[in-house]
N, C-alpha and C. Protein backbone atom coordinates (compact mmCIF):
# COMPACT_ATOMS: atom_id res chain seq x y z
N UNK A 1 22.33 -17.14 -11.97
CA UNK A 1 21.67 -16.99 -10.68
C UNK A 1 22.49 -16.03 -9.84
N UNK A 2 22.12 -15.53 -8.90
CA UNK A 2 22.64 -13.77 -8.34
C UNK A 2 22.83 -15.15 -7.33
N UNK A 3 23.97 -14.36 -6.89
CA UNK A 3 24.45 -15.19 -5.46
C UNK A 3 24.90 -13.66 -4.23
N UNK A 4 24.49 -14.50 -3.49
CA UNK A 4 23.97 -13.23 -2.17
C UNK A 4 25.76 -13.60 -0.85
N UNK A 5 26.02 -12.74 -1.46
CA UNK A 5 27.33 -12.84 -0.04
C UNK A 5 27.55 -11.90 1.14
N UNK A 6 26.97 -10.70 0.62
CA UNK A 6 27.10 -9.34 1.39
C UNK A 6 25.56 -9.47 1.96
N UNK A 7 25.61 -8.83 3.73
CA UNK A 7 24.44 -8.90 4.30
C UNK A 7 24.79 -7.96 5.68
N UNK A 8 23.62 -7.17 6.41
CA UNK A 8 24.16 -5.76 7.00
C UNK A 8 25.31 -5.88 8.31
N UNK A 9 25.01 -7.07 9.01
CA UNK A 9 25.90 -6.81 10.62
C UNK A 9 27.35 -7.66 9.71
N UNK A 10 27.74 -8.04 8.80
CA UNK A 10 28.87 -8.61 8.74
C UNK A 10 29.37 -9.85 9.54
N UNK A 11 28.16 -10.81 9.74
CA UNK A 11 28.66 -11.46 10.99
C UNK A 11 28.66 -12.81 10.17
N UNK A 12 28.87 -13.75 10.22
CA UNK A 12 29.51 -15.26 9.61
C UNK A 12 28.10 -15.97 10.17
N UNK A 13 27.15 -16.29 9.09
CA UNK A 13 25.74 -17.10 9.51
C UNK A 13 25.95 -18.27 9.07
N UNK A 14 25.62 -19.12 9.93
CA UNK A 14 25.77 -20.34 9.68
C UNK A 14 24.13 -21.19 8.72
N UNK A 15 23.21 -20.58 9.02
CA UNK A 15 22.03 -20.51 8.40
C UNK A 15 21.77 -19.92 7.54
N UNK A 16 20.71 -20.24 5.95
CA UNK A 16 20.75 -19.61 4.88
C UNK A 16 19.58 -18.49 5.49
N UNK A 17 18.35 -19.05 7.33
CA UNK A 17 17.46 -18.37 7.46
C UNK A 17 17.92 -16.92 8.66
N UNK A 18 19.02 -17.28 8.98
CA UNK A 18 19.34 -15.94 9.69
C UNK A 18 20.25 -14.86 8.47
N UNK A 19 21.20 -15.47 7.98
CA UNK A 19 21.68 -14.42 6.23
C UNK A 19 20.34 -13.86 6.27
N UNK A 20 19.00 -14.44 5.71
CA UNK A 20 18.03 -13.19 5.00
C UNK A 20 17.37 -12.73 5.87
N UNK A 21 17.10 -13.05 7.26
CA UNK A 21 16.53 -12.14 8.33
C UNK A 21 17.48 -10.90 8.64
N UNK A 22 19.01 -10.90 8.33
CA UNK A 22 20.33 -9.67 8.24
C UNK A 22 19.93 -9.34 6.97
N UNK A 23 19.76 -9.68 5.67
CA UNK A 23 19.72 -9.25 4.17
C UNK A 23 18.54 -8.74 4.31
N UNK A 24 17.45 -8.93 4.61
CA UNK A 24 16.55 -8.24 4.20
C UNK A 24 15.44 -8.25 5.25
N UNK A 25 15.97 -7.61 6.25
CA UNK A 25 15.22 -6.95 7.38
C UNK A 25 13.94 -6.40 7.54
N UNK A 26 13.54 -5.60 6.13
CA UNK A 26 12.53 -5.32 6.30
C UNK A 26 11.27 -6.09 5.35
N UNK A 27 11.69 -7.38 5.17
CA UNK A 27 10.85 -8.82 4.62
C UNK A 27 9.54 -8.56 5.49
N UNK A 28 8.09 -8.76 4.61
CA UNK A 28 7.10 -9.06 5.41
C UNK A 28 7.47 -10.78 6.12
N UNK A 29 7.59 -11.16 5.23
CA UNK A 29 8.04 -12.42 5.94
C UNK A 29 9.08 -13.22 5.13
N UNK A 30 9.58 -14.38 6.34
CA UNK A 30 10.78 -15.24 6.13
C UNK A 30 10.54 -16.63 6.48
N UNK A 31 10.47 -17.40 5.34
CA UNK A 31 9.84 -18.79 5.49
C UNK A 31 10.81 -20.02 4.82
N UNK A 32 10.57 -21.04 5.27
CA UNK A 32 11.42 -22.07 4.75
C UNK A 32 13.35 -22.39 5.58
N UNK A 33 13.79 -23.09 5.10
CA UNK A 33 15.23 -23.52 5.27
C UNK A 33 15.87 -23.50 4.01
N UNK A 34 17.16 -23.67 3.85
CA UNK A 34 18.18 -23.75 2.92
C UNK A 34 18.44 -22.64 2.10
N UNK A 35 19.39 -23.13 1.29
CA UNK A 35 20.44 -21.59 0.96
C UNK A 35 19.82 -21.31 -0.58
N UNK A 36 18.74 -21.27 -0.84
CA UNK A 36 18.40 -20.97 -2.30
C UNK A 36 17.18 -20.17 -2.45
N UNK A 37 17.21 -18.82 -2.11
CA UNK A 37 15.79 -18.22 -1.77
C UNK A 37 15.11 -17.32 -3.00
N UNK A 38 13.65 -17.83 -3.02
CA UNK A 38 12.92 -16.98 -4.01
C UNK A 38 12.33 -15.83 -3.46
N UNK A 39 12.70 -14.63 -4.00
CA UNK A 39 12.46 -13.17 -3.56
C UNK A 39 11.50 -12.48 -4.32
N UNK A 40 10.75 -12.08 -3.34
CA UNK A 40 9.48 -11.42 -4.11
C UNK A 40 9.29 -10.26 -3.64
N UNK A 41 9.60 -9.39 -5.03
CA UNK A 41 10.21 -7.87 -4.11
C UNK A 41 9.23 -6.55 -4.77
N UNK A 42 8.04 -7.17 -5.14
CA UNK A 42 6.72 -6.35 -5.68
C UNK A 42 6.19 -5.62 -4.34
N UNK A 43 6.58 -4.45 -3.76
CA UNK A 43 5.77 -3.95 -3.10
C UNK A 43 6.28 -4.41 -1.65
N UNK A 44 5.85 -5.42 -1.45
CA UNK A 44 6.40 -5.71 0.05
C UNK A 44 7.77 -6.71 -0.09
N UNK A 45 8.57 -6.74 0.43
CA UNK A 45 9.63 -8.13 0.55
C UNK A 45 9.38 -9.17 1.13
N UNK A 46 9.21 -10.62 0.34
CA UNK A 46 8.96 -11.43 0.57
C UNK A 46 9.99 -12.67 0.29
N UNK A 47 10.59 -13.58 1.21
CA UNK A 47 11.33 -14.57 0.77
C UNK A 47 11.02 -15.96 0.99
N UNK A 48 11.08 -17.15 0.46
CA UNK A 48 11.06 -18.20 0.86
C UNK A 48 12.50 -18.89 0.30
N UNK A 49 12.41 -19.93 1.59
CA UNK A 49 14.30 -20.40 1.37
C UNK A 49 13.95 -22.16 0.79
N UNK A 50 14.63 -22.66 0.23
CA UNK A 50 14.81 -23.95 -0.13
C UNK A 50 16.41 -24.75 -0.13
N UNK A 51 16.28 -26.16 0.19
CA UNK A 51 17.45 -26.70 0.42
C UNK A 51 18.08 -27.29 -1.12
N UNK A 52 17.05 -27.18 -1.77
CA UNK A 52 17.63 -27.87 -3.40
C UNK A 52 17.01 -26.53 -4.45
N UNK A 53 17.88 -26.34 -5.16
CA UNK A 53 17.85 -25.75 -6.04
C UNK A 53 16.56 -25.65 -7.65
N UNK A 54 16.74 -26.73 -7.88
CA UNK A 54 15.38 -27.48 -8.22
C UNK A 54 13.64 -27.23 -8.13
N UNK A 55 13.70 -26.96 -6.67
CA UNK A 55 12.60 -26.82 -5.75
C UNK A 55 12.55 -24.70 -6.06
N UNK A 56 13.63 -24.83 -5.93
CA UNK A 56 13.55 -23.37 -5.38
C UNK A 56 12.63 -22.48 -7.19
N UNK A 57 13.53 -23.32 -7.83
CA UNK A 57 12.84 -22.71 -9.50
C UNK A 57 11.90 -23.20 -9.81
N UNK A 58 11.17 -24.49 -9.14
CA UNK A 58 9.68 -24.48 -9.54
C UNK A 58 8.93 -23.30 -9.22
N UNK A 59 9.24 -22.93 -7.56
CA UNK A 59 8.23 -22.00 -6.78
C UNK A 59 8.80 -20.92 -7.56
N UNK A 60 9.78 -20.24 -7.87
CA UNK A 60 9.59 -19.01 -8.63
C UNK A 60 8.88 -19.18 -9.95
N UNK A 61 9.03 -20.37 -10.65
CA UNK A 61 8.12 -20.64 -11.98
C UNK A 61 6.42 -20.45 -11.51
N UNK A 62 5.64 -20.78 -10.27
CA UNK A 62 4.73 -20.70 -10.18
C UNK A 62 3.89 -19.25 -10.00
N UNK A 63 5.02 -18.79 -9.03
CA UNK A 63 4.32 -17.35 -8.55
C UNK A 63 4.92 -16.36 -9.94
N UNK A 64 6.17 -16.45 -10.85
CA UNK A 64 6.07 -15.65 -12.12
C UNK A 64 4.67 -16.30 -12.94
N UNK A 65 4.30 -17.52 -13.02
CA UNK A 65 2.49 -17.05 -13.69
C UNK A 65 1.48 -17.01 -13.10
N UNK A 66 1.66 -17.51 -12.07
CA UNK A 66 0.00 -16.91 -11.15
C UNK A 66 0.16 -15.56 -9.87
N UNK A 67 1.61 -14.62 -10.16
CA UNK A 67 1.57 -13.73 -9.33
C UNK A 67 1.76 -13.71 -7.66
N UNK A 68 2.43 -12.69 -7.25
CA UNK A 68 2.61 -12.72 -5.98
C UNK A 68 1.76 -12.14 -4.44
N UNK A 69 0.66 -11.53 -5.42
CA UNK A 69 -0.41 -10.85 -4.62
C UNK A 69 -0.68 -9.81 -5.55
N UNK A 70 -1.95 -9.11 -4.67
CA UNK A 70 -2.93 -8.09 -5.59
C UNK A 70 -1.55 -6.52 -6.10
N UNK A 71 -1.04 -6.56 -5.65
CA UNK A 71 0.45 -5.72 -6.17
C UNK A 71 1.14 -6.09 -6.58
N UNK A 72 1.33 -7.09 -7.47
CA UNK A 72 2.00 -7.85 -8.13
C UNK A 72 3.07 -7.05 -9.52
N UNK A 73 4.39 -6.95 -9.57
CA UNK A 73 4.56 -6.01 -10.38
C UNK A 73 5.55 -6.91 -11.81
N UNK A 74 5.56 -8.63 -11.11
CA UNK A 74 6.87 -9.50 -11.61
C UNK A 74 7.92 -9.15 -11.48
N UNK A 75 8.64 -8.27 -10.21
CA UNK A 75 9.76 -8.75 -9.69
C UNK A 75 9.84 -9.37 -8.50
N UNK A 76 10.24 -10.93 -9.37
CA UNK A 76 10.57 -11.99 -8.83
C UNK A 76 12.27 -12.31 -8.74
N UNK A 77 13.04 -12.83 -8.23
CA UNK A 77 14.25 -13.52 -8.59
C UNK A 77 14.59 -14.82 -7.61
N UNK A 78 15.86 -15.73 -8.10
CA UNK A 78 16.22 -16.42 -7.60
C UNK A 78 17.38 -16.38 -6.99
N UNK A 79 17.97 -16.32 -6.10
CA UNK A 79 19.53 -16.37 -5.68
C UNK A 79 20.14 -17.54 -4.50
N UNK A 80 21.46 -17.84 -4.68
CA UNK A 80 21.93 -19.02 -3.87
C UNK A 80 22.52 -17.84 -2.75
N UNK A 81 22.03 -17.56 -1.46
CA UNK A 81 23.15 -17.65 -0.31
C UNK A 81 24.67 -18.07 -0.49
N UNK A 82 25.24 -17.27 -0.11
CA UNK A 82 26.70 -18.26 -0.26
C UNK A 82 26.97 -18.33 1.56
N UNK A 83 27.36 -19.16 2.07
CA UNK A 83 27.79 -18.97 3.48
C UNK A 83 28.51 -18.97 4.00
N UNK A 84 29.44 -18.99 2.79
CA UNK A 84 30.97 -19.39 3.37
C UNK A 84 31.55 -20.84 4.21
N UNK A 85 32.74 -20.03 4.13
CA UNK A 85 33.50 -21.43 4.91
C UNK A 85 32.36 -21.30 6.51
N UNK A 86 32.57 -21.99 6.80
CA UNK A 86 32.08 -22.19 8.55
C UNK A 86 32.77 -22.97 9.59
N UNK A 87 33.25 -22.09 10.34
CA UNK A 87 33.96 -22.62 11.10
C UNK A 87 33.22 -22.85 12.67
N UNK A 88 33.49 -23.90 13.60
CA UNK A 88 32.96 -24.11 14.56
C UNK A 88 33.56 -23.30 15.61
């Protein structure tokens, strides 16, 4: 699994949903919570985030066989956020 550490302002996110609103800015959209996001990068950028890991590889198992829209090209992937230490 690709694990995501680098993201553009360099700033320490405490959220897995602000990391991919900095990672991938130009996402049609950004949905869900937690640090395990399925990326759907056919044409437009698309992410959804999940808190269990589990969860996160069903939904990429679903949209790799029934597709991500009418531009569908199957690049799909899975990756964990890392967020680091966090300090208050």
């Amino acid at each position: 699994m690709k694990v995501l550490t680098v993201h553009r302002c360099g700033a320490h996110h405490r959220l897995g949903s602000a990391f991919a609103r900095c990672a991938f800015p130009y996402a049609s959209w950004i949905n869900g919570a937690g640090i395990y996001a399925v990326i759907r990068l056919c044409g437009v950028t698309r992410v959804s985030l999940h808190h269990d890991e589990a969860d996160a590889v069903r939904v990429l198992a679903k949209v790799d066989k029934a597709g991500c829209g009418d531009r569908c090209r199957g690049k799909h992937e899975i990756a964990r956020i890392d967020l680091g230490e966090v300090t208050s």
